[in-house]
N, C-alpha and C. Protein backbone atom coordinates (compact mmCIF):
# COMPACT_ATOMS: atom_id res chain seq x y z
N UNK A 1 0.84 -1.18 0.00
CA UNK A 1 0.00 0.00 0.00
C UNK A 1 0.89 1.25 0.00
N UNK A 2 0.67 2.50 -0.83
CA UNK A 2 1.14 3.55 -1.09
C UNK A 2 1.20 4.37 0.32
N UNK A 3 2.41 4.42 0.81
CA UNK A 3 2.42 5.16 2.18
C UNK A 3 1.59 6.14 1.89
N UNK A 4 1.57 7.28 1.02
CA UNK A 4 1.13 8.95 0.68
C UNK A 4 -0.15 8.70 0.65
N UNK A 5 -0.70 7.99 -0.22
CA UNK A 5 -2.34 7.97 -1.02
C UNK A 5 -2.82 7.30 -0.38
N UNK A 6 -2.70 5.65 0.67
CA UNK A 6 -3.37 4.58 0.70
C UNK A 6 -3.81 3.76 0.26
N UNK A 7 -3.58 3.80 -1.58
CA UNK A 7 -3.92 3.21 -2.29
C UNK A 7 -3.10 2.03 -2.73
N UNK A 8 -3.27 0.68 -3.26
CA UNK A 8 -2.52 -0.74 -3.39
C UNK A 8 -1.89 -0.04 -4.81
N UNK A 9 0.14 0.02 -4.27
CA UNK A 9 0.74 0.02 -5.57
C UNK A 9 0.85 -1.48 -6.33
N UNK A 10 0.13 -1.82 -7.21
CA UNK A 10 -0.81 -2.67 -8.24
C UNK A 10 0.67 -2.95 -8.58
N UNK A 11 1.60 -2.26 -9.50
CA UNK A 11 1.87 -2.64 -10.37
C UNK A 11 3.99 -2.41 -10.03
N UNK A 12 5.09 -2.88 -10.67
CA UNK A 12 6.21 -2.75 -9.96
C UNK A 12 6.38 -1.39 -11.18
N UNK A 13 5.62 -1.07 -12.17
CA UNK A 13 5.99 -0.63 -13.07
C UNK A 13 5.34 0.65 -12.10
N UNK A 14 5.11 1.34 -11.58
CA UNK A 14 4.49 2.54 -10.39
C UNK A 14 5.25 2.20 -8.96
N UNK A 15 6.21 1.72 -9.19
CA UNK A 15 6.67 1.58 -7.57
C UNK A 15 8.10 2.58 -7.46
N UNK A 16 7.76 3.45 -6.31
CA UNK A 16 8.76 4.68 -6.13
C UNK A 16 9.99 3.65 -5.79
N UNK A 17 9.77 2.46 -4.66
CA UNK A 17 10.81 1.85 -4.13
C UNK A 17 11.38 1.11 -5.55
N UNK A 18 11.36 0.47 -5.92
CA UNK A 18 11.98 0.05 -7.29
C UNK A 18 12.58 1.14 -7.78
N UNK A 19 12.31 2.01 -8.33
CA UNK A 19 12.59 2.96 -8.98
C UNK A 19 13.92 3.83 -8.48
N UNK A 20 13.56 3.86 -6.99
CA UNK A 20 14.74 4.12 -5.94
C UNK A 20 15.48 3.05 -6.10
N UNK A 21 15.44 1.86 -6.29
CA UNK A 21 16.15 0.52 -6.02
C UNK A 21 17.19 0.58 -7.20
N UNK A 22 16.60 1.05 -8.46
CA UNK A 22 17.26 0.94 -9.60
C UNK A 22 18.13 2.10 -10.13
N UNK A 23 17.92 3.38 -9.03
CA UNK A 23 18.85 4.67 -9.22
C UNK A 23 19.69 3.93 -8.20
N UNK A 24 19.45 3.14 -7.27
CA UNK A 24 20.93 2.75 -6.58
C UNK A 24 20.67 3.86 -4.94
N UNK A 25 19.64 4.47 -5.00
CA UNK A 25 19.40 4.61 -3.80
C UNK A 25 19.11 3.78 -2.53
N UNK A 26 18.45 2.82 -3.05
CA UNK A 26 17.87 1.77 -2.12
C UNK A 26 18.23 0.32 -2.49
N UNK A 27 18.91 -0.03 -1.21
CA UNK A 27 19.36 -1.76 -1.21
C UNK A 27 18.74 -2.98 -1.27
N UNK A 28 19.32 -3.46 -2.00
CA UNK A 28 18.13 -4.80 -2.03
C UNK A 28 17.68 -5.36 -1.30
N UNK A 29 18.71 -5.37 0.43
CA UNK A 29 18.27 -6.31 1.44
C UNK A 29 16.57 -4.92 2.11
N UNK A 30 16.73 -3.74 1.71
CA UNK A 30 15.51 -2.97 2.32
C UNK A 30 14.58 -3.12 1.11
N UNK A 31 13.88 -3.44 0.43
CA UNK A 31 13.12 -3.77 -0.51
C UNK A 31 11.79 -4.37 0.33
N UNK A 32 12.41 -5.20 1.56
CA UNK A 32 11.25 -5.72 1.96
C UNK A 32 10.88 -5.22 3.49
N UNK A 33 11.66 -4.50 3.66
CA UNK A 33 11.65 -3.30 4.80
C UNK A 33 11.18 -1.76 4.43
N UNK A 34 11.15 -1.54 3.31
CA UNK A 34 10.95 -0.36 3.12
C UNK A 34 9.62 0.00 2.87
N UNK A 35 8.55 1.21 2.83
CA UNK A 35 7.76 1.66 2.80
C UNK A 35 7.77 1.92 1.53
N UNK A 36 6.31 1.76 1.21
CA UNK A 36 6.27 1.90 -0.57
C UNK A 36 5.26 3.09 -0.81
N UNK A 37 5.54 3.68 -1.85
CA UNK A 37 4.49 4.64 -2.50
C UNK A 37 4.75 4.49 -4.01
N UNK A 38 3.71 5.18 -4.77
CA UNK A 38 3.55 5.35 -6.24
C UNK A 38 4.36 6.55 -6.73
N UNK A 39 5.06 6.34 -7.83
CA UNK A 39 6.18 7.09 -8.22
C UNK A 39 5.14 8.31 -8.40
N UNK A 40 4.27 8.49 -8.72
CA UNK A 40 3.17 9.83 -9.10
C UNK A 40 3.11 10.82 -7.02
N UNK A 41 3.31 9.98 -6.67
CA UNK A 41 3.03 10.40 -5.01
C UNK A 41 4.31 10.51 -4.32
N UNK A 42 5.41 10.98 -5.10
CA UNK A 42 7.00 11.40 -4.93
C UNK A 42 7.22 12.54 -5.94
N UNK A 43 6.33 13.44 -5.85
CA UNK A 43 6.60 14.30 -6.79
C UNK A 43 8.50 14.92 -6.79
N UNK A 44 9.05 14.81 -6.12
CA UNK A 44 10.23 15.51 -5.59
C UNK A 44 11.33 14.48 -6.78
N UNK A 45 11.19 13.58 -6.72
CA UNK A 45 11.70 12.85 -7.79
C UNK A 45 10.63 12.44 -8.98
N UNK A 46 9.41 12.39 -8.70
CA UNK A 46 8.85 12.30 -10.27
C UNK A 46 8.71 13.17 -11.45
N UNK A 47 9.05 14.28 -11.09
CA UNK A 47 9.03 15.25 -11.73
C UNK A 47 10.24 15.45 -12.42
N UNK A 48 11.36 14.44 -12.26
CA UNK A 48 12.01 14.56 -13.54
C UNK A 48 12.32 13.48 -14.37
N UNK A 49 10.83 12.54 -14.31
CA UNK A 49 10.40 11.66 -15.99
C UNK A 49 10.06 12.23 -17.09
N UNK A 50 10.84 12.42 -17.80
CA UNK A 50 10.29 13.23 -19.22
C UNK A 50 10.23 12.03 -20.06
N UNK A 51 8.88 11.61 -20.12
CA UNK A 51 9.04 10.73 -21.69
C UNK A 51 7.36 10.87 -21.98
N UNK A 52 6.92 10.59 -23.16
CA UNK A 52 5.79 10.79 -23.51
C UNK A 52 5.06 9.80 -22.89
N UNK A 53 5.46 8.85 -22.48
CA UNK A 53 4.53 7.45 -22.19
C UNK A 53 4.47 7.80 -20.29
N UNK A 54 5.12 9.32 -19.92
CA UNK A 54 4.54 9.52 -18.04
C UNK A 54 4.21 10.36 -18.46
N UNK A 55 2.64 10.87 -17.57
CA UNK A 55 2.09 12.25 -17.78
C UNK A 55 3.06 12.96 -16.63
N UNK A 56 3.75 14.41 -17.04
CA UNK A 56 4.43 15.03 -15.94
C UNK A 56 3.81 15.24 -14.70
N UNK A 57 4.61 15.39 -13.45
CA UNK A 57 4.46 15.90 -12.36
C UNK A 57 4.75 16.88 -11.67
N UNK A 58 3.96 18.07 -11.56
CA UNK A 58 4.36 19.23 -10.87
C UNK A 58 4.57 19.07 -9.47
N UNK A 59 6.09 19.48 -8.82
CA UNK A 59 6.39 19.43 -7.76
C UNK A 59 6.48 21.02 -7.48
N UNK A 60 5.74 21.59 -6.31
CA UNK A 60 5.43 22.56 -5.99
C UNK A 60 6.53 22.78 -4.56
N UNK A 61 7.01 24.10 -4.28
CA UNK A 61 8.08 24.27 -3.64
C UNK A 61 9.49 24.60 -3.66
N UNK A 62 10.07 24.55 -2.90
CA UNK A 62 11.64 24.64 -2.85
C UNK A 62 12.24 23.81 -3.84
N UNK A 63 11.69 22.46 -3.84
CA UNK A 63 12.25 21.01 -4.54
C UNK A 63 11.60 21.50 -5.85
N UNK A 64 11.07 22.20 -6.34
CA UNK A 64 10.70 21.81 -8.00
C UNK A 64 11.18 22.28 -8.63
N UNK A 65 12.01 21.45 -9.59
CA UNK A 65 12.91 21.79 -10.84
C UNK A 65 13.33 23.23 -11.47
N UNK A 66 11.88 23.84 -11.16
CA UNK A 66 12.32 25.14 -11.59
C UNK A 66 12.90 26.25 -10.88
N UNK A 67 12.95 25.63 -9.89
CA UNK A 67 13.77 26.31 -8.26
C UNK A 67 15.30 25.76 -8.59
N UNK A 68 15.64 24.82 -9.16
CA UNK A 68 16.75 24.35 -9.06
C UNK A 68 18.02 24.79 -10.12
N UNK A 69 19.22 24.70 -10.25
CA UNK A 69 20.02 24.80 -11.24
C UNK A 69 19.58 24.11 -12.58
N UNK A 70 19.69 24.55 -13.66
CA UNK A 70 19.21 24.10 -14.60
C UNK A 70 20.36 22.80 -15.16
N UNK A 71 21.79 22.98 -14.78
CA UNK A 71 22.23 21.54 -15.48
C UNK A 71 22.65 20.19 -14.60
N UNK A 72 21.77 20.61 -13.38
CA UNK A 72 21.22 19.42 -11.97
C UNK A 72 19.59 18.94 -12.70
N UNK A 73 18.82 19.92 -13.06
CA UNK A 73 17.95 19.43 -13.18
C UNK A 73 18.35 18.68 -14.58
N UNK A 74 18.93 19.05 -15.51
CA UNK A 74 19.08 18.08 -16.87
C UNK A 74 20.04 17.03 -16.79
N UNK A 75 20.49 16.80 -15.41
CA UNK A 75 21.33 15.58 -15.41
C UNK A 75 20.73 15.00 -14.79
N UNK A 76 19.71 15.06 -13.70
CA UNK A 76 18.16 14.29 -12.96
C UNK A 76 17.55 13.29 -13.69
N UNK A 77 17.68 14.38 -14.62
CA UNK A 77 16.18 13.99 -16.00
C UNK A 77 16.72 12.83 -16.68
N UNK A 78 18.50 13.32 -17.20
CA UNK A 78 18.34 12.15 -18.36
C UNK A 78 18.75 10.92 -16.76
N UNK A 79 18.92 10.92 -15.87
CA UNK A 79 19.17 9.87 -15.26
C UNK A 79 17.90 9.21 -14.52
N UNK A 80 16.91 9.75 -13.80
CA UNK A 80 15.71 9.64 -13.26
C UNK A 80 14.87 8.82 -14.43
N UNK A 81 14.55 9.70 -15.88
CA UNK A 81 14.23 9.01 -17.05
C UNK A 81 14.58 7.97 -16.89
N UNK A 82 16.13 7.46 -17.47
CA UNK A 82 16.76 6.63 -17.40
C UNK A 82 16.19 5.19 -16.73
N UNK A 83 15.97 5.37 -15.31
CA UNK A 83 15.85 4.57 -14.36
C UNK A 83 14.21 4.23 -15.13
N UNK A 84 13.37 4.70 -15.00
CA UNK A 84 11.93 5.08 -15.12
C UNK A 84 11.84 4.25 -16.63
N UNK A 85 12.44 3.95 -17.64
CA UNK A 85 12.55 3.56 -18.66
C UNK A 85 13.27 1.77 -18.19
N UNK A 86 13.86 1.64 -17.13
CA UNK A 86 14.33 0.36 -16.78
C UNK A 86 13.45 -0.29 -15.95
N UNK A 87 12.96 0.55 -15.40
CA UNK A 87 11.56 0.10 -14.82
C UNK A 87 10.69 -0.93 -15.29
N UNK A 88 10.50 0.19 -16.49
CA UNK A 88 9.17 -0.36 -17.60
C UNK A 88 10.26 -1.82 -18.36
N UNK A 89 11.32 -2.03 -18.29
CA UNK A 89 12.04 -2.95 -19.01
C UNK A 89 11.64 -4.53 -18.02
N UNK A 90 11.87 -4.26 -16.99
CA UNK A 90 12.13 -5.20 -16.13
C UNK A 90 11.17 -5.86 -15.58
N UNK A 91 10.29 -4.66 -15.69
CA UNK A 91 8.46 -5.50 -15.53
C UNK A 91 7.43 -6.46 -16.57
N UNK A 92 8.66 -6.76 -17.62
CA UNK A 92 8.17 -7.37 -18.81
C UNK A 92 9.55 -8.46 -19.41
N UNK A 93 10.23 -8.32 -18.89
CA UNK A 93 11.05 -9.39 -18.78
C UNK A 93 11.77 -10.25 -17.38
N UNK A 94 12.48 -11.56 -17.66
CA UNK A 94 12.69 -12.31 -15.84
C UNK A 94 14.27 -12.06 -16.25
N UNK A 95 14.15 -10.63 -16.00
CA UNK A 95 15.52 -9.98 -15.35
C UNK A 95 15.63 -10.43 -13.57
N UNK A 96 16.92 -11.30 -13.25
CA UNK A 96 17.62 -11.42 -11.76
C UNK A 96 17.04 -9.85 -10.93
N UNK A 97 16.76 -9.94 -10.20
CA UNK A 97 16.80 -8.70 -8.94
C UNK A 97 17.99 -7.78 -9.17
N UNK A 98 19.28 -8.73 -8.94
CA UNK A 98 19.86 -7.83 -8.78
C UNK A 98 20.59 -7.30 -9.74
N UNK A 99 20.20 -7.27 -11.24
CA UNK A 99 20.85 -6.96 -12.71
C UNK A 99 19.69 -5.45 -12.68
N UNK A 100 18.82 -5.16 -11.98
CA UNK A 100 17.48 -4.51 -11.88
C UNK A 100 18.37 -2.70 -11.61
N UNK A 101 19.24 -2.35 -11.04
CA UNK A 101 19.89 -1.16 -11.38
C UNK A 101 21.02 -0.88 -11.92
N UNK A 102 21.03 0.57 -12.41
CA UNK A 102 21.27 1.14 -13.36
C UNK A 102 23.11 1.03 -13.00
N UNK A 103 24.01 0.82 -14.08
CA UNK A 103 25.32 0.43 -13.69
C UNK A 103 25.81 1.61 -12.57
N UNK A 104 25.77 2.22 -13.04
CA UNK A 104 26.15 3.56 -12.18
C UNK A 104 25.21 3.39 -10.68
């Protein structure tokens, strides 16, 4: 269940923790310790998926992109993307766990 919303994250292809898992923020052994929400309900990092297939997310505040340096936010993007695009890879193929983030 989505810590933020309450709502059942359904799908791994909407999971903030994956998504964190696969930028290399989050360890594999906390995967099943960690608190989950929907990448749409992390605006602070969803907001820099740019691809046509995520509708954007306005993050309102200090944290939103347009508050920020502009070549932090374009190195976010192509890397956040990045991740967000491996996402969608891994939820459709029997990729190992731990082949699941990004080399870097």
């Amino acid at each position: 269940m989505c810590d933020v919303c309450g709502q059942e994250v359904a799908s791994i292809t909407e999971s903030d923790l994956y998504l964190r898992f696969i930028l290399g923020e989050v360890r594999m052994e906390e995967l099943t310790t960690s608190r989950e929400r929907h990448i749409r309900c992390h605006p602070e990092l969803a907001q820099f998926i740019v691809s046509s297939d995520f509708e954007p997310v306005h993050c309102q505040g200090v944290f939103a992109k347009e508050h920020l340096d502009a070549a932090f936010v374009a190195e976010q993007q192509a890397r956040v993307t990045r991740a967000w695009r491996r996402l969608q890879d891994v939820a459709k193929k029997p990729i190992p766990l731990h082949e699941y983030p990004l080399p870097e």
